[in-house]
C-alpha atoms as a PDB file:
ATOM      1  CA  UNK A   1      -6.990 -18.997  19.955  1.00  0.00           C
ATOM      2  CA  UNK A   2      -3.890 -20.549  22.198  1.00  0.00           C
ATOM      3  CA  UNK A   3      -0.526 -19.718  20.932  1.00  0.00           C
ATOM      4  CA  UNK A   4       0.831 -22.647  19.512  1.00  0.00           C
ATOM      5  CA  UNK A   5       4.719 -22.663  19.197  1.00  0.00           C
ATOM      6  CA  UNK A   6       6.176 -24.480  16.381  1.00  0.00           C
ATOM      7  CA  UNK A   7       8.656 -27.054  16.554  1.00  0.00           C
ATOM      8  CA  UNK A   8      12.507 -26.210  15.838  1.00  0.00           C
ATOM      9  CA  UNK A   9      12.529 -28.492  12.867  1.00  0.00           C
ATOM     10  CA  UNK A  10       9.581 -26.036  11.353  1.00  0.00           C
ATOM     11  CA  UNK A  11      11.211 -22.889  13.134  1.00  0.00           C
ATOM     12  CA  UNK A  12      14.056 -23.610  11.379  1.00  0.00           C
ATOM     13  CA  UNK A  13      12.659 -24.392   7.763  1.00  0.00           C
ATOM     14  CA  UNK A  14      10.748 -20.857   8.203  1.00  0.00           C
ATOM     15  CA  UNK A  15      13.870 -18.987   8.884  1.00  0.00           C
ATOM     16  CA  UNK A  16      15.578 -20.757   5.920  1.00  0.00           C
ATOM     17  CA  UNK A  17      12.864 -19.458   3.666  1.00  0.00           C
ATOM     18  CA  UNK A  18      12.842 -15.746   4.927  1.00  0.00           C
ATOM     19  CA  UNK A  19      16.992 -15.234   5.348  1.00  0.00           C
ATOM     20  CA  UNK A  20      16.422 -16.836   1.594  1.00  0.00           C
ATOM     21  CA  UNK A  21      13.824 -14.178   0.564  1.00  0.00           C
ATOM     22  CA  UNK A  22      14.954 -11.145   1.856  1.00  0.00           C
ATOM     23  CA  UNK A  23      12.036  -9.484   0.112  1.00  0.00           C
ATOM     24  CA  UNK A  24       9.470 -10.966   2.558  1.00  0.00           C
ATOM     25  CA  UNK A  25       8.914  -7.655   4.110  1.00  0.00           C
ATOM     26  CA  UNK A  26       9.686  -5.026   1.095  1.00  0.00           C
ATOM     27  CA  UNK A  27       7.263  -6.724  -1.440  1.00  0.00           C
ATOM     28  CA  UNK A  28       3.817  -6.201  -2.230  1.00  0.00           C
ATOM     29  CA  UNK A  29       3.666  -9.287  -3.904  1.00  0.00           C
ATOM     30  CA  UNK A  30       5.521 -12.589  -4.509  1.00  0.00           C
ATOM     31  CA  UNK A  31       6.426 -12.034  -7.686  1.00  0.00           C
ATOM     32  CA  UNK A  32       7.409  -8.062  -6.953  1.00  0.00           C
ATOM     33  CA  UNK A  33       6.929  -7.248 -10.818  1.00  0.00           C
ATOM     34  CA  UNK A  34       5.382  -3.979 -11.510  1.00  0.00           C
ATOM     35  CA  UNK A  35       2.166  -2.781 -12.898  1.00  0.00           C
ATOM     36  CA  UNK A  36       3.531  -2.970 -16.492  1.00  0.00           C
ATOM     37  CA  UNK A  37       5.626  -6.747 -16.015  1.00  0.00           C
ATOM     38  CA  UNK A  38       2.172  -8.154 -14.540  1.00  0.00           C
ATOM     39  CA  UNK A  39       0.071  -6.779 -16.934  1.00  0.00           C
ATOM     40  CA  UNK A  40       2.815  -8.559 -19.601  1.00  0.00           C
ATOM     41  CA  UNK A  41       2.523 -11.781 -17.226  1.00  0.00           C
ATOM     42  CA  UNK A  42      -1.911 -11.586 -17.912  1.00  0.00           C
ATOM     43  CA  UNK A  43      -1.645 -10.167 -21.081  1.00  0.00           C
ATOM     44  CA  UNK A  44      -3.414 -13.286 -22.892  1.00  0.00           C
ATOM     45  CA  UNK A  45      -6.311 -12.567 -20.614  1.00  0.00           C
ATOM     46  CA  UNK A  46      -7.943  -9.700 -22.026  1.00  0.00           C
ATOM     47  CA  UNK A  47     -10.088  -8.784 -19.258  1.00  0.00           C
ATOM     48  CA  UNK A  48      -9.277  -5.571 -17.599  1.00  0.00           C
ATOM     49  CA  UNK A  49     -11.551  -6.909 -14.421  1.00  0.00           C
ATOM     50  CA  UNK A  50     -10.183 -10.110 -14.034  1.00  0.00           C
ATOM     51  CA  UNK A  51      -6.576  -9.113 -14.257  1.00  0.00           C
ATOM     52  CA  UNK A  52      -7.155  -6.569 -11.539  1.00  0.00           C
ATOM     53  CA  UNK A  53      -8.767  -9.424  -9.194  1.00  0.00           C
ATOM     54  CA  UNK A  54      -5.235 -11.363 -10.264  1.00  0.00           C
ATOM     55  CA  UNK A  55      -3.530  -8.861  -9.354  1.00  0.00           C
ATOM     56  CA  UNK A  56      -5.335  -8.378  -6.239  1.00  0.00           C
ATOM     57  CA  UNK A  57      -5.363 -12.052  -5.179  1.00  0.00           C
ATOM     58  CA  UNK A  58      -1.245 -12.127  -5.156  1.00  0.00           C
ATOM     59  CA  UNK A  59      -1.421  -8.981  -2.943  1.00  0.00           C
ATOM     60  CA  UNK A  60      -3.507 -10.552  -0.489  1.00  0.00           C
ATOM     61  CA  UNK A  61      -2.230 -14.010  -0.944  1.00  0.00           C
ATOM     62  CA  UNK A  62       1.036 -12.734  -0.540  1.00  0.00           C
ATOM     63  CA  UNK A  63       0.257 -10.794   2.717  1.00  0.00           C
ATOM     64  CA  UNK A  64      -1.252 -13.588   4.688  1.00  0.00           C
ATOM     65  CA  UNK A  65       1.536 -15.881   4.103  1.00  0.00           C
ATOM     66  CA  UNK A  66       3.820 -13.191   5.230  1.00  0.00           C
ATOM     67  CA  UNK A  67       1.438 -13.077   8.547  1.00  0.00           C
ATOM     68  CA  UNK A  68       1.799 -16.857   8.823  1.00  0.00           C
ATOM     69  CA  UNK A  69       6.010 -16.193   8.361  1.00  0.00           C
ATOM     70  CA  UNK A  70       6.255 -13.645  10.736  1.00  0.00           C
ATOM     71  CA  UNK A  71       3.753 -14.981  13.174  1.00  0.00           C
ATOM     72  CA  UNK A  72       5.687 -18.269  13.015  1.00  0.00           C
ATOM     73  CA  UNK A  73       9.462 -16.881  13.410  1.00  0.00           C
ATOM     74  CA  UNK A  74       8.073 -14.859  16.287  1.00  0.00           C
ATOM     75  CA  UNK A  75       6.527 -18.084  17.959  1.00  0.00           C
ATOM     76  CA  UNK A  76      10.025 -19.515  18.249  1.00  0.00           C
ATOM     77  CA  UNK A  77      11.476 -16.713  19.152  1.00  0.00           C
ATOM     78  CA  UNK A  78       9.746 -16.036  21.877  1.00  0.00           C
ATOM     79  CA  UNK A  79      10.265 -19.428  23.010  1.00  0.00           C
ATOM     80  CA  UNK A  80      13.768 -19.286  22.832  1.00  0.00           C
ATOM     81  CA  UNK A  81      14.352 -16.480  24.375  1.00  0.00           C
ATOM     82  CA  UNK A  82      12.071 -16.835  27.481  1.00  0.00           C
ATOM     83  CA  UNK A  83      10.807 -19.431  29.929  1.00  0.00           C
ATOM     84  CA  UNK A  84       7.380 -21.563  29.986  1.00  0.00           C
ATOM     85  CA  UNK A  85       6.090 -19.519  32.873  1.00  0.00           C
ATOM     86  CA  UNK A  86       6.541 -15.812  30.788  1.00  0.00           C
ATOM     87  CA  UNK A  87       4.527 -17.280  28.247  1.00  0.00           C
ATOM     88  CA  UNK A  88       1.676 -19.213  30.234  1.00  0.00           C
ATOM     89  CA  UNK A  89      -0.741 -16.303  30.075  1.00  0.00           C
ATOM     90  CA  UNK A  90      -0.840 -15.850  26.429  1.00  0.00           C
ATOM     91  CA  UNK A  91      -3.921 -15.907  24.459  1.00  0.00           C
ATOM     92  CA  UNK A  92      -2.635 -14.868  20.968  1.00  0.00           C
ATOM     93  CA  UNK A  93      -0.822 -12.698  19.376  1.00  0.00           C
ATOM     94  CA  UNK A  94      -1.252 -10.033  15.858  1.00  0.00           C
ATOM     95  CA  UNK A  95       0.787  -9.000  13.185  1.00  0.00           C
ATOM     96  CA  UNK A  96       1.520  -5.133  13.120  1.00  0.00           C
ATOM     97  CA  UNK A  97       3.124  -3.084  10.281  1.00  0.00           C
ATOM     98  CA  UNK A  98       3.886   0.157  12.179  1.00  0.00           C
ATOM     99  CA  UNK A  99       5.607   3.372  11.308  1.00  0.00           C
ATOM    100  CA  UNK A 100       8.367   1.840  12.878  1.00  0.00           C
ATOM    101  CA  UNK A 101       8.582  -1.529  10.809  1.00  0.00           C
ATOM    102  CA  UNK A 102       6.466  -5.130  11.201  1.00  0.00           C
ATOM    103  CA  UNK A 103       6.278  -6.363  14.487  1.00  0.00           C
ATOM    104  CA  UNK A 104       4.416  -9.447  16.247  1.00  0.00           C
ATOM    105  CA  UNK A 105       2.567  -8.206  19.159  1.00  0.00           C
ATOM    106  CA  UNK A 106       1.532 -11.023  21.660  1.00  0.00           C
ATOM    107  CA  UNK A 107      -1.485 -10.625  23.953  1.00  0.00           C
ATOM    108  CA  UNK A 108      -3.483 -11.922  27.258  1.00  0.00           C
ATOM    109  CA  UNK A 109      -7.032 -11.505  28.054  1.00  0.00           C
ATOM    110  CA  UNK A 110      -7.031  -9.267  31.145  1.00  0.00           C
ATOM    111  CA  UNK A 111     -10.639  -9.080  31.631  1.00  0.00           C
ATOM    112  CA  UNK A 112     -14.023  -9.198  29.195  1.00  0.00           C
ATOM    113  CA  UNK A 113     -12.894  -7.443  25.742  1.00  0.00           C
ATOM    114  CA  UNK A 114      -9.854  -6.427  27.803  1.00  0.00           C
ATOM    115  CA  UNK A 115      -6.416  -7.115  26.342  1.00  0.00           C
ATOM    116  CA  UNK A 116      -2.910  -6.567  28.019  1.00  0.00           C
ATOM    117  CA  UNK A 117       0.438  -7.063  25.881  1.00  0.00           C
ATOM    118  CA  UNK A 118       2.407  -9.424  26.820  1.00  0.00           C
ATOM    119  CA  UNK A 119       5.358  -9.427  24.536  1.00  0.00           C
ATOM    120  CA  UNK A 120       6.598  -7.656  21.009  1.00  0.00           C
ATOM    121  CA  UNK A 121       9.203  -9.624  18.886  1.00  0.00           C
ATOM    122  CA  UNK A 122      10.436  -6.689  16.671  1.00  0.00           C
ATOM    123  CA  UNK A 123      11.768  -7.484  13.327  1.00  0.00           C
ATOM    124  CA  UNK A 124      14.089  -5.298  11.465  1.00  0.00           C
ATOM    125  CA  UNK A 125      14.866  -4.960   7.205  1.00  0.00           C
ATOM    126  CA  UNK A 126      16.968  -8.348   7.238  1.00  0.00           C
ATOM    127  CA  UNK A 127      14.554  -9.888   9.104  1.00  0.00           C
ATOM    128  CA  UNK A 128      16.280 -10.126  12.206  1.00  0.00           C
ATOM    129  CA  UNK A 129      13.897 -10.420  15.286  1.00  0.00           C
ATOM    130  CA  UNK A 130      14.700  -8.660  18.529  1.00  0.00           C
ATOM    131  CA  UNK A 131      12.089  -9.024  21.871  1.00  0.00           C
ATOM    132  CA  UNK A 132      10.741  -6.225  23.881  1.00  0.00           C
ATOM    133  CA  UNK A 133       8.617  -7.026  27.203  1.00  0.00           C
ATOM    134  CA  UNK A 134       7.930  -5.318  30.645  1.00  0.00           C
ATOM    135  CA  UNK A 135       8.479  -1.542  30.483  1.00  0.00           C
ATOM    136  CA  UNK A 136       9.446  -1.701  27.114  1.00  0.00           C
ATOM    137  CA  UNK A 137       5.862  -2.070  26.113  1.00  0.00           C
ATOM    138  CA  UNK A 138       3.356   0.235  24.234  1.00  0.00           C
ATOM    139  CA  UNK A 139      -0.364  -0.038  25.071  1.00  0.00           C
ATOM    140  CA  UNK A 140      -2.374  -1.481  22.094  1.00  0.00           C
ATOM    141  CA  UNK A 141      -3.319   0.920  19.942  1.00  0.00           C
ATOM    142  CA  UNK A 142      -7.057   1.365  18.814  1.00  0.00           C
ATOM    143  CA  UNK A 143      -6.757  -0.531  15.475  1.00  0.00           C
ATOM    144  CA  UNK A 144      -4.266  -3.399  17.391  1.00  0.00           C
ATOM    145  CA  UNK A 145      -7.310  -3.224  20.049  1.00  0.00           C
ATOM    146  CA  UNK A 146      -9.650  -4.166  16.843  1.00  0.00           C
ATOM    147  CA  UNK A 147      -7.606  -6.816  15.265  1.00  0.00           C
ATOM    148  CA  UNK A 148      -7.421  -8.902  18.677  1.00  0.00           C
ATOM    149  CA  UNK A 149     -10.721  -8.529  18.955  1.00  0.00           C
ATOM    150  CA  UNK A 150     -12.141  -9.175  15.875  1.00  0.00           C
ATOM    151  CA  UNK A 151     -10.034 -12.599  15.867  1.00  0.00           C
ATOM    152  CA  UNK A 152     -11.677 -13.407  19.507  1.00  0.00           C
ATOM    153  CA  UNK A 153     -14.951 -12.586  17.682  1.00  0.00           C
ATOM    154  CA  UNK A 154     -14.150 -15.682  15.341  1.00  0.00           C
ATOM    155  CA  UNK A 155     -12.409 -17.706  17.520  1.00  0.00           C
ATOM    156  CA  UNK A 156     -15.415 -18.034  20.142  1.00  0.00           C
ATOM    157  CA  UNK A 157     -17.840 -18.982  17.090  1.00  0.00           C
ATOM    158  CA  UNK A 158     -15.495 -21.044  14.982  1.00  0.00           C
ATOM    159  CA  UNK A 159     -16.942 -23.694  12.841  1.00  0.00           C
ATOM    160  CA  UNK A 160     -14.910 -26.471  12.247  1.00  0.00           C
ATOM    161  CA  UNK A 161     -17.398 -28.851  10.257  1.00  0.00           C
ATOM    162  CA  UNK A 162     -14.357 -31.292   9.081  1.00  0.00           C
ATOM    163  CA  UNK A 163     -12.552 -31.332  12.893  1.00  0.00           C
ATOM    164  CA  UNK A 164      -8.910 -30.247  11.713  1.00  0.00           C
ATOM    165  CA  UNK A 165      -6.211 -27.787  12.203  1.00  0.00           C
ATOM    166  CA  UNK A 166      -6.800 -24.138  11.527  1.00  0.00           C
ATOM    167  CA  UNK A 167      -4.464 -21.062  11.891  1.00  0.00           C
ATOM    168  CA  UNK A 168      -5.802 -17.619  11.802  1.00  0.00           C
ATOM    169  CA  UNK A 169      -4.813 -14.240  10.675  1.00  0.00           C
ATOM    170  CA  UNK A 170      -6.554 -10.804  10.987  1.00  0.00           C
ATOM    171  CA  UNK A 171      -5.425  -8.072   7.756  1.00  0.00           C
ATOM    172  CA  UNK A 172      -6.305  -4.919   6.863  1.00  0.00           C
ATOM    173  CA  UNK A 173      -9.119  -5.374   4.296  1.00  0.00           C
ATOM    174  CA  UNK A 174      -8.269  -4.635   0.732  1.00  0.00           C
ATOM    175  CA  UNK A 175     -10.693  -1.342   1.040  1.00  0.00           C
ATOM    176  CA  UNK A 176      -8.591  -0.357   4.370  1.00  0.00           C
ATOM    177  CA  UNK A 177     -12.414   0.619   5.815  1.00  0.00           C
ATOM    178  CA  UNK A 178     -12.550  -2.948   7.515  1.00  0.00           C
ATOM    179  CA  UNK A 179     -10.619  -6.051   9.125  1.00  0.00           C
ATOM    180  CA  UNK A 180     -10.580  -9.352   7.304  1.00  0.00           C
ATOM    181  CA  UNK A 181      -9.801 -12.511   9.555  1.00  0.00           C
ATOM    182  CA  UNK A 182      -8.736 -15.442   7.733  1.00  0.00           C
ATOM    183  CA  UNK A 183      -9.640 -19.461   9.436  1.00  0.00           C
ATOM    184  CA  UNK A 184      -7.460 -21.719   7.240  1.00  0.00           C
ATOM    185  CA  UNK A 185      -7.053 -25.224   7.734  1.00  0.00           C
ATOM    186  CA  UNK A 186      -4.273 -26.814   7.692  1.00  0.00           C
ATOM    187  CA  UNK A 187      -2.231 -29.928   6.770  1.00  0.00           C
ATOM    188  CA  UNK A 188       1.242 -31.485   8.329  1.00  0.00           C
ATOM    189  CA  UNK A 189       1.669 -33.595   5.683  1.00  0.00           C
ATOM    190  CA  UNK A 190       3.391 -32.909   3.229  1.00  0.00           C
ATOM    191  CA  UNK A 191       1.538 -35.025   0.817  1.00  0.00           C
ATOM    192  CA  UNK A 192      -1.936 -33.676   1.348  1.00  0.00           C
ATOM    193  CA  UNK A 193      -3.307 -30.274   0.497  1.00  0.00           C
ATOM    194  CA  UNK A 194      -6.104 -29.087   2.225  1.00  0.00           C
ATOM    195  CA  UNK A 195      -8.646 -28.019  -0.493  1.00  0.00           C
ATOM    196  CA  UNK A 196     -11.553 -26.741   1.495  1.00  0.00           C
ATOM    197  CA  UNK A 197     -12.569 -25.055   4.981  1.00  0.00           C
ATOM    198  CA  UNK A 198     -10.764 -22.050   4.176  1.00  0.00           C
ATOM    199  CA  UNK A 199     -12.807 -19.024   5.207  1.00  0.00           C
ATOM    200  CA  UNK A 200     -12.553 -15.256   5.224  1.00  0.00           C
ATOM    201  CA  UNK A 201     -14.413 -12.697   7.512  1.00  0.00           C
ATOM    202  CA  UNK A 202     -14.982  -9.322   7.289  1.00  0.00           C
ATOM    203  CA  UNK A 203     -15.150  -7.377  10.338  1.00  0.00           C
ATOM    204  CA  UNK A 204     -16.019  -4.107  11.347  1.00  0.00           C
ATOM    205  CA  UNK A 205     -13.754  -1.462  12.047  1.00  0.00           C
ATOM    206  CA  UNK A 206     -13.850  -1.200  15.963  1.00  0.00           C
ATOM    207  CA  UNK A 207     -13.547  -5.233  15.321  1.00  0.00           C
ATOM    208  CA  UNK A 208     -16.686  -5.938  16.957  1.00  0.00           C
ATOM    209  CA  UNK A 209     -19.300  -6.946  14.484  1.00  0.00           C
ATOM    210  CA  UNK A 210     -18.812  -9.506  11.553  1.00  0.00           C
ATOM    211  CA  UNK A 211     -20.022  -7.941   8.252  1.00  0.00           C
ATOM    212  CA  UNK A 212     -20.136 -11.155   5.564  1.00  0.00           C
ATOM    213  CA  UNK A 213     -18.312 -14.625   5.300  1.00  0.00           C
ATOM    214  CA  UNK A 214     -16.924 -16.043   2.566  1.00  0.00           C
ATOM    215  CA  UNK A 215     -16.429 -19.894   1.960  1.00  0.00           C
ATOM    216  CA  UNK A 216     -13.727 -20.456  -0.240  1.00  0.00           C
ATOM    217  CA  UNK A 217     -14.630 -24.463   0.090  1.00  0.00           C
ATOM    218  CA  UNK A 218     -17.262 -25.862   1.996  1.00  0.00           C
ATOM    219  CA  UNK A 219     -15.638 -29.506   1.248  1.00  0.00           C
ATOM    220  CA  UNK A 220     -13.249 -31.211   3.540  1.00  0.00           C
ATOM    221  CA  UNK A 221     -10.789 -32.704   1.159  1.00  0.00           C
ATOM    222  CA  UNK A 222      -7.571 -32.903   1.447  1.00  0.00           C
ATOM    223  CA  UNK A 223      -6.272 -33.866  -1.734  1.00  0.00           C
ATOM    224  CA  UNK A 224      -2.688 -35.940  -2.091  1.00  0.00           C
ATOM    225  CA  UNK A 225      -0.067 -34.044  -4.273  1.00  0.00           C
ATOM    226  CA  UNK A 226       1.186 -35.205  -7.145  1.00  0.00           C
ATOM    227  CA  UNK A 227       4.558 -35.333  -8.953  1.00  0.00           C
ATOM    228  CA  UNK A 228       4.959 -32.648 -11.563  1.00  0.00           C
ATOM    229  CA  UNK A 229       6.496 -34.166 -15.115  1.00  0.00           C
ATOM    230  CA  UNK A 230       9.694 -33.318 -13.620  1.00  0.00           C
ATOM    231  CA  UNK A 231       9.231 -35.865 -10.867  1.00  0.00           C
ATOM    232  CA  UNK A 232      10.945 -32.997  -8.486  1.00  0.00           C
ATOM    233  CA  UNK A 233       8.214 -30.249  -7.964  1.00  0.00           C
ATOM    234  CA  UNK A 234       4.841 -31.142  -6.792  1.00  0.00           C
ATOM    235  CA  UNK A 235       1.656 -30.710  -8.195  1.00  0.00           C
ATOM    236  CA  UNK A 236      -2.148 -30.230  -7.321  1.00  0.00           C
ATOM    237  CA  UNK A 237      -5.191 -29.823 -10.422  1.00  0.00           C
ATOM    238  CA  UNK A 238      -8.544 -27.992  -9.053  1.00  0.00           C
ATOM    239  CA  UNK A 239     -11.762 -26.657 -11.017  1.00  0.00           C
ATOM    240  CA  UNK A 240     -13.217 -23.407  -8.884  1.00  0.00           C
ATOM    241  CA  UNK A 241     -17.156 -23.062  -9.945  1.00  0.00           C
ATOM    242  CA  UNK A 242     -17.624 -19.738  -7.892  1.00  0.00           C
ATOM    243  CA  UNK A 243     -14.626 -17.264  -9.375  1.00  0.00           C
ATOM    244  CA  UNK A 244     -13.495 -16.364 -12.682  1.00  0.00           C
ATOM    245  CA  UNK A 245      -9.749 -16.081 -11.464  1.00  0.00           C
ATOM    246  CA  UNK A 246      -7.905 -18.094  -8.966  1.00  0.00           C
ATOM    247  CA  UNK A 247      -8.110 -15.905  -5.333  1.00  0.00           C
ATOM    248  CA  UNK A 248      -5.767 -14.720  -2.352  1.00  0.00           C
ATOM    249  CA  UNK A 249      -6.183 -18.574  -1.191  1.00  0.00           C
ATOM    250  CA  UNK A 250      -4.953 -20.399  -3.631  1.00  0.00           C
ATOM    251  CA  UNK A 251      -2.136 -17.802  -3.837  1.00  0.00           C
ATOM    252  CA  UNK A 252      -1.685 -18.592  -0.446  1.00  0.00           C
ATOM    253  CA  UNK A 253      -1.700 -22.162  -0.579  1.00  0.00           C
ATOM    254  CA  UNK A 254       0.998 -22.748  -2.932  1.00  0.00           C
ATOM    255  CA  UNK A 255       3.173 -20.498  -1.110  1.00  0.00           C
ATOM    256  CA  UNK A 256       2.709 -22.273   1.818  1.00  0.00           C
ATOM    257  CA  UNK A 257       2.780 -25.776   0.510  1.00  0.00           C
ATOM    258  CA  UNK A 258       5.103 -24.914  -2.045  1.00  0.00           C
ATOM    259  CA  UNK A 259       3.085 -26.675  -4.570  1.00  0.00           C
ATOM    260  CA  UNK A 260       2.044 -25.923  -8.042  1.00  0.00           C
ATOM    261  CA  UNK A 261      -1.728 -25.056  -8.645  1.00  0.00           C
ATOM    262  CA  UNK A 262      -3.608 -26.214 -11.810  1.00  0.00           C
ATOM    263  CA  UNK A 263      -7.034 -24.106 -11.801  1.00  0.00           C
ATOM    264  CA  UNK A 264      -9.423 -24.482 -14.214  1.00  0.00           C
ATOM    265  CA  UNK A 265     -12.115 -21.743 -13.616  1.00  0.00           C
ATOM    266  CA  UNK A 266     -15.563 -22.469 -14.730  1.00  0.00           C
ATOM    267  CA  UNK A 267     -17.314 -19.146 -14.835  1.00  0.00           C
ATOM    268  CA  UNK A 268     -14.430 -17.710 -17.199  1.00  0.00           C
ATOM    269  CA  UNK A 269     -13.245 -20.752 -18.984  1.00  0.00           C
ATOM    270  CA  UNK A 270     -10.005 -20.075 -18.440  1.00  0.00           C
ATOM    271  CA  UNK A 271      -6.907 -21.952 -16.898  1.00  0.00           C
ATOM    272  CA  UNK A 272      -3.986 -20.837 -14.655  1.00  0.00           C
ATOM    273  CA  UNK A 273      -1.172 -21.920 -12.955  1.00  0.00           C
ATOM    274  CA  UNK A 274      -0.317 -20.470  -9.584  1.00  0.00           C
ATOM    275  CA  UNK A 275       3.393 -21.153  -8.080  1.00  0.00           C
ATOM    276  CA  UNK A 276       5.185 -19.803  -5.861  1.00  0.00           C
ATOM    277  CA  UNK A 277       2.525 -17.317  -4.981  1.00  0.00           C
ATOM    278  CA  UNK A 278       2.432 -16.269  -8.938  1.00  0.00           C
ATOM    279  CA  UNK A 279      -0.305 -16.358 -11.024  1.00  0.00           C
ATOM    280  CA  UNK A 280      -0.354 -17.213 -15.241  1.00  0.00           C
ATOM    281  CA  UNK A 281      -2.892 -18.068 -17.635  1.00  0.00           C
ATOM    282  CA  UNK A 282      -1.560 -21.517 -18.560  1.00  0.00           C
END
């Protein structure tokens, strides 16, 4: 997938957000309650293995937005602080969290399965980014070798039934035995939110093999968002058939649409409310 540098209006919006939420790096989840706060939070569900899936989905939710953050600030950092012609040969770029901190390590394809850094934009507690290149370089490591590859295993086979936009993201898997690459699609307007085509691989280890898919949404909709009662915040109502709690997507989503989430899930009968990357029975 082509590096795609965002705009300074959106560069800037993203930085306001992080220098706003300093905890964007220290956090496991939005809400960065503990054990005992969430379980207070879920309390009204009483289902030990659906609030551990909640509790789950905000971790993971959580994590690829702060992928998409990261990846984003480092994007226009990278074009601010070098020329067109440093950046030509770029292919992608990962997200690393390292002994020595999170980092956004950008790549070009130097041959068949053959991957040469390019560029590092370093990011320290406060979220400040600094840029390493040339000598300054490490060699990808065996896992960063894995992550590139397993998102050039996806991006070569992509399917893109509904013809959009899709940004993608390859995590440690929950189990920490595998890689999970996530193809989202996405919307620029502000308006819409893009129900369906969100998918998640798994991948093996060496990043080489693709182990199961899961459809989050076959559909194409993208829904337009509603005014909450409040006529400030905005709003979106969905009915999941599939889960019995809403999942690291929709946890996603409203983070990065900044939109409220009505869920109504079918094979629990419950309802929830996800904002802000938070999840409550509502």
């Amino acid at each position: 997938m082509s590096l795609r540098i965002i705009s300074t209006i959106i560069a800037l919006s993203t930085i306001a957000f992080s220098a706003a939420n300093a905890q964007l790096l220290a956090r496991d989840t939005a809400a960065g309650d503990s054990q005992q706060e969430f379980a207070k939070r879920v309390s009204s569900v009483r289902n030990d293995a659906i609030s551990t899936s909640v509790r789950e989905a905000e971790k993971t939710g959580w994590n690829i937005y702060r992928y998409e953050v990261l990846s984003d600030l480092a994007g226009a950092f990278l074009a601010q602080q070098t020329p067109p012609d440093k950046r030509a040969g770029i292919s992608g770029s990962i997200v690393v969290n390292g002994a020595k901190g999170w980092s956004v390590r950008f790549y070009s394809v130097a041959g068949k399965g053959m991957f040469k850094p390019v560029a590092d934009v370093v990011f320290d507690e406060d979220m400040n980014p600094g840029l390493k290149t040339g000598t300054d370089l490490a060699d990808f490591s065996p896992a960063e070798l894995a992550s590139i590859g397993a998102k050039v295993l996806i991006d070569t086979q992509k399917e893109d039934p509904c013809q959009g936009n899709y940004k993608m993201f390859a995590i440690p898997a929950s189990s920490g035995d595998s890689i999970w690459v996530y193809q989202i699609r996405e919307s620029f307007d502000e308006t819409h939110f893009p129900e369906g085509q969100h998918i998640r691989y798994e991948i093996s280890p060496d990043g080489s093999r693709i182990l199961s898919q899961r459809d989050y949404s076959r559909r194409c909709n993208v829904l337009p968002v509603q005014k909450s009662s409040d006529n400030v915040s905005s709003e979106v109502k969905l009915t999941n058939t599939i889960d019995q709690q809403p999942t690291e997507m929709l946890v996603y989503l409203s983070l990065r649409y900044n939109t409220s989430i009505f869920v109504a899930t079918m094979q629990s009968n419950l309802y929830w409310q996800v904002k802000s990357g938070v999840v409550t029975p509502d």
